[in-house]
C-alpha atoms as a PDB file:
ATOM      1  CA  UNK A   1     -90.080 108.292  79.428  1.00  0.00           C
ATOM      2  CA  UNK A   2     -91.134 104.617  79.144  1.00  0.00           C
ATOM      3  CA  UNK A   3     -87.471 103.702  80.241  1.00  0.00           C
ATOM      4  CA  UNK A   4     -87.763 105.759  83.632  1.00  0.00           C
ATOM      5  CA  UNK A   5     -91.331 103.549  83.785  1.00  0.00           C
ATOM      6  CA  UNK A   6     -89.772 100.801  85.647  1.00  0.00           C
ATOM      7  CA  UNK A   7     -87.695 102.264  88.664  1.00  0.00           C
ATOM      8  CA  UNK A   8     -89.839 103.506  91.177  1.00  0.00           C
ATOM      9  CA  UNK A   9     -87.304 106.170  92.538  1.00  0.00           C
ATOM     10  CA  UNK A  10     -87.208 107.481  88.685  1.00  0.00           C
ATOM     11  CA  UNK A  11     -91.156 107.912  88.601  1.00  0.00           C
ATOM     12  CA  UNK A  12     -90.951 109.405  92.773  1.00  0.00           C
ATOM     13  CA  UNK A  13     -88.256 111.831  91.711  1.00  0.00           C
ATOM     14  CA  UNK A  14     -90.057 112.966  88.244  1.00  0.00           C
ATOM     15  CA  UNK A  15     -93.415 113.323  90.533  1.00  0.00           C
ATOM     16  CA  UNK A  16     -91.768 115.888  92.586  1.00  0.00           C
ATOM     17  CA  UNK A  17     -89.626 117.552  90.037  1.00  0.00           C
ATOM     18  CA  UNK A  18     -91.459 120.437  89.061  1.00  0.00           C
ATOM     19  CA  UNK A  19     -92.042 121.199  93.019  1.00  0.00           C
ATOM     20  CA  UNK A  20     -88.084 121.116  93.609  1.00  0.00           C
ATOM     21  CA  UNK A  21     -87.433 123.368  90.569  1.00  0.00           C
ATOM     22  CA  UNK A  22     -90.122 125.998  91.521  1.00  0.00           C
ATOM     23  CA  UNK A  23     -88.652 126.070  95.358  1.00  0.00           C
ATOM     24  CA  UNK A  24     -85.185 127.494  93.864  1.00  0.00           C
ATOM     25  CA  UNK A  25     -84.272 124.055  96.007  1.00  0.00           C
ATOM     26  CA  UNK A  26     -79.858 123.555  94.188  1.00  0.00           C
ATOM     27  CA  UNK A  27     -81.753 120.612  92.286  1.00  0.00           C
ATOM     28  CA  UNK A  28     -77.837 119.235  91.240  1.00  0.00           C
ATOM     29  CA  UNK A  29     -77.559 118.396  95.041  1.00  0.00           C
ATOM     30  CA  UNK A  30     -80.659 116.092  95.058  1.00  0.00           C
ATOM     31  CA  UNK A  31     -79.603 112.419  96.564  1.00  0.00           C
ATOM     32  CA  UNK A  32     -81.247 111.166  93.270  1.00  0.00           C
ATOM     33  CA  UNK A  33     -79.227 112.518  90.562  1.00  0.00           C
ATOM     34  CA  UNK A  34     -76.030 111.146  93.065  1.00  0.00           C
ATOM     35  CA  UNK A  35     -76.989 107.824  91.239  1.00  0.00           C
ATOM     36  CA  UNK A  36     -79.118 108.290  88.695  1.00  0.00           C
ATOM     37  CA  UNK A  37     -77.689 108.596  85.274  1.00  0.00           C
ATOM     38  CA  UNK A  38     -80.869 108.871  82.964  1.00  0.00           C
ATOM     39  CA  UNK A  39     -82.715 111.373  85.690  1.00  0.00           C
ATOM     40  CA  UNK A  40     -79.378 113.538  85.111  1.00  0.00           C
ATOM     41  CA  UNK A  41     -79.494 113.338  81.233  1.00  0.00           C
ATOM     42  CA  UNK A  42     -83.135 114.323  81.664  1.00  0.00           C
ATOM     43  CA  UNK A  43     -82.218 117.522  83.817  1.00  0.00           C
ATOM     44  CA  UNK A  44     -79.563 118.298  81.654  1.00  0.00           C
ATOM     45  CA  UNK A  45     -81.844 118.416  78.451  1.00  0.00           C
ATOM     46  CA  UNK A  46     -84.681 120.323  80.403  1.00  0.00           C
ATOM     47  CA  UNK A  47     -81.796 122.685  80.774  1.00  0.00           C
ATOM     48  CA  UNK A  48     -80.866 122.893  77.106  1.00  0.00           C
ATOM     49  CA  UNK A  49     -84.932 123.811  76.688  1.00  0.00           C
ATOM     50  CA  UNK A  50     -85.224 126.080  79.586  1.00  0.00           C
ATOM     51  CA  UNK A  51     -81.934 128.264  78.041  1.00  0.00           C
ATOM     52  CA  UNK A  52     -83.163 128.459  74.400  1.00  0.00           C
ATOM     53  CA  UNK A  53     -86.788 129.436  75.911  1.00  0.00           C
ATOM     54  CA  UNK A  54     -84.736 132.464  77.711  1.00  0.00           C
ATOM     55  CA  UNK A  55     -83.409 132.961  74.058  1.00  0.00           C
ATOM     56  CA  UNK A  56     -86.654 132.992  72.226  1.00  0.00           C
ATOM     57  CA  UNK A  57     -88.373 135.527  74.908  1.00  0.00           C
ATOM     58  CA  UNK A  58     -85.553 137.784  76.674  1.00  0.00           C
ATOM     59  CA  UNK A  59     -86.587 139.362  79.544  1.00  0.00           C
ATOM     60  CA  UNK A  60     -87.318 142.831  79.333  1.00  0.00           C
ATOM     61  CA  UNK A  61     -87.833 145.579  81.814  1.00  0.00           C
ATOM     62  CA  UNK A  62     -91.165 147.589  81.644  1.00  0.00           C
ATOM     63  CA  UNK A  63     -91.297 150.597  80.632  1.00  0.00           C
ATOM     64  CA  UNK A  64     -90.807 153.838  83.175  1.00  0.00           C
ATOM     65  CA  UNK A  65     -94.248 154.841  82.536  1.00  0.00           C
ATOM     66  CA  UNK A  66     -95.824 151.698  83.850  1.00  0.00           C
ATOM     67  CA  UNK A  67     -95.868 151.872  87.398  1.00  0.00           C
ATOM     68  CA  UNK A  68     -97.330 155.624  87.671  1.00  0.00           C
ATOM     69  CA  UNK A  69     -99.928 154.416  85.290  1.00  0.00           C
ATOM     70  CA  UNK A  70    -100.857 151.630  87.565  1.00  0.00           C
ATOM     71  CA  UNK A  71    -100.688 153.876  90.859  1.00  0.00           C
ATOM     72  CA  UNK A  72    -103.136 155.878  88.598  1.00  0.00           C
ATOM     73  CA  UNK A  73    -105.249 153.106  87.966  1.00  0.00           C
ATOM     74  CA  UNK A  74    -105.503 151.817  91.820  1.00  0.00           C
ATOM     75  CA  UNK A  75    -105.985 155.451  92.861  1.00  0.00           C
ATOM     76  CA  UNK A  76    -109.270 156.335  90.977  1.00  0.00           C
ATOM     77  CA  UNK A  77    -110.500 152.449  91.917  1.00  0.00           C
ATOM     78  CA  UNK A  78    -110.588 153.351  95.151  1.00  0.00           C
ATOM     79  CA  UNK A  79    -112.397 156.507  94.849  1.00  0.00           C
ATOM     80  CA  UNK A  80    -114.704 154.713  92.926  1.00  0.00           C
ATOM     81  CA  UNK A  81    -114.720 152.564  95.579  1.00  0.00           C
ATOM     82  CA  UNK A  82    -115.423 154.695  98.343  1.00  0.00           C
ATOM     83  CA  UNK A  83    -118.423 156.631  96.728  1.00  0.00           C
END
């Protein structure tokens, strides 16, 4: 990181990178990475990490049971509730 320490627009863009990721924003497309060689080797190994994450914990659908059980559980809070 100490190398992005001296370019301003490295340290702005790194600032609001976790903010562009979580907005679904098509972060390839930011003016930044246009010209920004080290900014696009760092999004291309937070990439490689994000993937093998997905790898280590695959997603996995609940099970059928689940949302009956919390109907259940919402149902007899509120006639606890209303007592």
């Amino acid at each position: 990181m100490k190398q992005f320490a001296n370019n301003p627009r490295c340290e702005e863009f790194h600032s609001q990178l976790a903010d562009i990721i979580g907005s679904g924003e098509m972060i390839a497309n930011h003016p930044h990475l246009q010209s920004c060689e080290l900014c696009r080797a760092l999004l291309a190994d937070l990439n490689v990490i994000a993937q093998a994450a997905r790898q280590l914990f695959p997603v996995q659908d609940p099970p059928m049971a689940l949302w009956g059980n919390i109907e259940s559980a919402i149902a007899r809070q509120d006639a606890l509730d209303r007592r």
